[in-house]
N, C-alpha and C. Protein backbone atom coordinates (compact mmCIF):
# COMPACT_ATOMS: atom_id res chain seq x y z
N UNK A 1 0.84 -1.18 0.00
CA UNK A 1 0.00 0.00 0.00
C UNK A 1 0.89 1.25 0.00
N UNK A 2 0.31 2.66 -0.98
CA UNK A 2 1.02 3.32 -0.81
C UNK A 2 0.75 4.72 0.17
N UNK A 3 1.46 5.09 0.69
CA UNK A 3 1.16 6.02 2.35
C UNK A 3 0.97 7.75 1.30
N UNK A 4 0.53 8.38 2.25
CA UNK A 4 0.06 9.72 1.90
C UNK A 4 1.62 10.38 1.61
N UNK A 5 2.25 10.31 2.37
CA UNK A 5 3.80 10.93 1.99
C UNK A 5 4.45 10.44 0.80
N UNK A 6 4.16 9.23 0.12
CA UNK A 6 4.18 8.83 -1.20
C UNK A 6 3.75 9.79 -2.37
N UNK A 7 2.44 9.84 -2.00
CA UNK A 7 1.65 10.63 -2.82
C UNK A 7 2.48 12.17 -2.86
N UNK A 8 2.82 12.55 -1.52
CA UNK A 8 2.97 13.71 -2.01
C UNK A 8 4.39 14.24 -2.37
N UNK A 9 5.19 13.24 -2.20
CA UNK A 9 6.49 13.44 -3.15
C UNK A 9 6.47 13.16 -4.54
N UNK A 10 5.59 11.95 -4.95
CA UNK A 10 5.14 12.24 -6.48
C UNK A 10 4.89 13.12 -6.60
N UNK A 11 3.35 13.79 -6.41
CA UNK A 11 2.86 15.01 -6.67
C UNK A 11 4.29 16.13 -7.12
N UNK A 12 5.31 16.34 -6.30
CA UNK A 12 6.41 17.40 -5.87
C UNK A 12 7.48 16.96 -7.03
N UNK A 13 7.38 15.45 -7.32
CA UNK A 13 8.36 15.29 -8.48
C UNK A 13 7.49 15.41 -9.99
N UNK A 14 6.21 15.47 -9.95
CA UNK A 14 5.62 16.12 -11.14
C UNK A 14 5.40 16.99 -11.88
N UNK A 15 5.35 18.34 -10.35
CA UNK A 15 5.32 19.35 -10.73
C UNK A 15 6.71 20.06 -10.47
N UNK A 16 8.09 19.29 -10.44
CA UNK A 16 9.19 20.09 -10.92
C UNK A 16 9.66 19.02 -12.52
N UNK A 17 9.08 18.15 -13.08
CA UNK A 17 8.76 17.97 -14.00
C UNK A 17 8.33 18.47 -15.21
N UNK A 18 7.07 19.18 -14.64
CA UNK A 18 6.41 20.27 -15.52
C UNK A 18 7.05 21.56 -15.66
N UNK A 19 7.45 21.73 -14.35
CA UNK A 19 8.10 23.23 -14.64
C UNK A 19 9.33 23.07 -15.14
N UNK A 20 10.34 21.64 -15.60
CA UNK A 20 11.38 22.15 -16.46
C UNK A 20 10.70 22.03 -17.77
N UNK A 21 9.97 22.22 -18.26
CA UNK A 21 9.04 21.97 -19.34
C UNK A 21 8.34 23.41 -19.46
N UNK A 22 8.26 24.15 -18.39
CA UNK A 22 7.72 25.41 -18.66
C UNK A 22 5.92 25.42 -18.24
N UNK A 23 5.54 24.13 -17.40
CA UNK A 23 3.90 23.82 -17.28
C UNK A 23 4.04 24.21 -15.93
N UNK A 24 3.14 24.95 -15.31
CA UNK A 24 2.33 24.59 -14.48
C UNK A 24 1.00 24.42 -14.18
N UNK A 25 0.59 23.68 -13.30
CA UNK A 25 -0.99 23.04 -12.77
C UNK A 25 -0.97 23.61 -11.80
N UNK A 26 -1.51 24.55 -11.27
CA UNK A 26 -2.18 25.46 -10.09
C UNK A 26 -2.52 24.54 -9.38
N UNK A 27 -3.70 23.56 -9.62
CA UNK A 27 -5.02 22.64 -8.82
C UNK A 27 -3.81 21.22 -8.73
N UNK A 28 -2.21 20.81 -8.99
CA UNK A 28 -1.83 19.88 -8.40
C UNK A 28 -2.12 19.56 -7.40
N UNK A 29 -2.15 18.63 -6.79
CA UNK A 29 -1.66 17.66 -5.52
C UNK A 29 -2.06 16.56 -5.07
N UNK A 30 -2.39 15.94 -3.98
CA UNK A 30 -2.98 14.45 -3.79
C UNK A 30 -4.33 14.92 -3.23
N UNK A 31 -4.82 14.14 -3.71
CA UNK A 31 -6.87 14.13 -3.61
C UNK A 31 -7.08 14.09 -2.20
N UNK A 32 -7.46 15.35 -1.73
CA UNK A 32 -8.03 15.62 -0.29
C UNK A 32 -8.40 14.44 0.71
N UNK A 33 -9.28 13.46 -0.34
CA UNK A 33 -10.36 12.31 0.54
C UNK A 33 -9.52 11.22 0.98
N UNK A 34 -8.05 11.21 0.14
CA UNK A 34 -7.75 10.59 0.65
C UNK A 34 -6.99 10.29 2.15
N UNK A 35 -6.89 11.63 2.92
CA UNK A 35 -6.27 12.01 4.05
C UNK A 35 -7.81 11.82 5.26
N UNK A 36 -8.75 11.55 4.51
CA UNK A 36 -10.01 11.08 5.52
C UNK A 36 -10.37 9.81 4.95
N UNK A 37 -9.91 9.17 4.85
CA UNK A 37 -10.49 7.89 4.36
C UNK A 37 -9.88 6.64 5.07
N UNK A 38 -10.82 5.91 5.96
CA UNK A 38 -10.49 4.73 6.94
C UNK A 38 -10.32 3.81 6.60
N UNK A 39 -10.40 3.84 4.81
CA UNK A 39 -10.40 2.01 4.08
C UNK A 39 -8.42 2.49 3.29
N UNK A 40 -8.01 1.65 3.71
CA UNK A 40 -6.50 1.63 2.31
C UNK A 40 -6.97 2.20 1.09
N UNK A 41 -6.89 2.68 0.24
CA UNK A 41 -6.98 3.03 -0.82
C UNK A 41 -5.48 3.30 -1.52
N UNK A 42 -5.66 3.17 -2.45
CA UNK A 42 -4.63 3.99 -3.33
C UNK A 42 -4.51 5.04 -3.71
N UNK A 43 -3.48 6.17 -3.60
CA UNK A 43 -3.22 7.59 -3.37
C UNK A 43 -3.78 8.18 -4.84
N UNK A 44 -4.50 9.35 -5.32
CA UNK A 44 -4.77 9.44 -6.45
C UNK A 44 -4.15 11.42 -6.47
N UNK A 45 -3.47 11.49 -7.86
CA UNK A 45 -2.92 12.69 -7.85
C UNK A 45 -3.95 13.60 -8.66
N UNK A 46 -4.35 14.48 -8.34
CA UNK A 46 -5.41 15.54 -8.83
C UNK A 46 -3.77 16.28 -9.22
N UNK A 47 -4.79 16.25 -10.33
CA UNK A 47 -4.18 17.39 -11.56
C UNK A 47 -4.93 18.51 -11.85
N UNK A 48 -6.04 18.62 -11.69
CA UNK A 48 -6.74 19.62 -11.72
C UNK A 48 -7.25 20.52 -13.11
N UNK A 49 -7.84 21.29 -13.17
CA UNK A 49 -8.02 21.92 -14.22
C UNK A 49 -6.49 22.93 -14.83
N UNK A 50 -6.83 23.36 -15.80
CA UNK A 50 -5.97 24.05 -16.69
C UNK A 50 -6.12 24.59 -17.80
N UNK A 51 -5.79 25.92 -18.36
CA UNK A 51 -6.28 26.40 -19.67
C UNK A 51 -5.49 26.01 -20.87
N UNK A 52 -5.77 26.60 -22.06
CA UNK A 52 -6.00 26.22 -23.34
C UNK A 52 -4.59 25.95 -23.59
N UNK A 53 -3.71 27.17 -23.37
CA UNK A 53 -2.62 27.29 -23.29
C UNK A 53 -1.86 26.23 -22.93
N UNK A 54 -1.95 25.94 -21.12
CA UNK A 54 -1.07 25.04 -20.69
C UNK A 54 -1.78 23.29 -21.06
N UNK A 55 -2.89 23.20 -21.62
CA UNK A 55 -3.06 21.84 -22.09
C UNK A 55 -2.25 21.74 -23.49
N UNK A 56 -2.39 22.47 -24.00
CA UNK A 56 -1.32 22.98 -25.16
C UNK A 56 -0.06 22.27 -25.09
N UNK A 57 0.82 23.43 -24.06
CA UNK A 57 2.16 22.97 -23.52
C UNK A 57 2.24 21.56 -23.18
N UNK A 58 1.43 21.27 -22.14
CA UNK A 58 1.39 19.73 -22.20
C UNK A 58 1.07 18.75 -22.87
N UNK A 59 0.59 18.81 -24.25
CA UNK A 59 0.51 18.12 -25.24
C UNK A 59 1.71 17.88 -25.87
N UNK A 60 2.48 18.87 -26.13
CA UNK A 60 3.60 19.34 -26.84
C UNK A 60 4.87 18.48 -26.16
N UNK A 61 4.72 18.78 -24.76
CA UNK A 61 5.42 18.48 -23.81
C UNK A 61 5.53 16.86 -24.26
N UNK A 62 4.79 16.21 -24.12
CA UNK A 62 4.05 14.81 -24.26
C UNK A 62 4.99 14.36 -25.33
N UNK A 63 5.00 14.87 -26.30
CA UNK A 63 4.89 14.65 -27.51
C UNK A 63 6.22 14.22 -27.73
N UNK A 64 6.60 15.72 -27.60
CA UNK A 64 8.26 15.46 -27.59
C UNK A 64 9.09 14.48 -26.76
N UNK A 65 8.34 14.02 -25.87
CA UNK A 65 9.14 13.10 -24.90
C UNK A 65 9.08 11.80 -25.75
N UNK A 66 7.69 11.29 -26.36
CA UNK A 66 7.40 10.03 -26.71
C UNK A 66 8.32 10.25 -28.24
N UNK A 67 9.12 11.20 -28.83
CA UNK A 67 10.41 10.54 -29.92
C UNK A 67 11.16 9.90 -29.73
């Protein structure tokens, strides 16, 4: 199982990810419910919304990685 401090060093290695890429996601981080939730679950990273622009960048971003 993976623990909430998991989650949120992913989260922290995603979004310095994005930003050598030039992205940021405002609404990053690990999904609230999961810091109240009494069953194990698995940690889920909210990405959140984002405009035209930075879905853009991150397409691009994407793109270029998968050559």
């Amino acid at each position: 199982m993976h623990s909430p401090s998991e989650a949120d060093a992913c989260a922290e290695e995603l979004r310095a990810a994005l930003a050598a890429h030039g992205i940021t996601l405002p609404s990053l981080g690990v999904d609230l419910p999961l810091f109240a939730s009494r069953c194990p679950t698995r940690p889920l990273i909210t990405l959140g919304n984002c405009n035209l622009l930075t879905a853009q960048a991150l397409t691009a971003a994407l793109r270029k990685g998968a050559e």
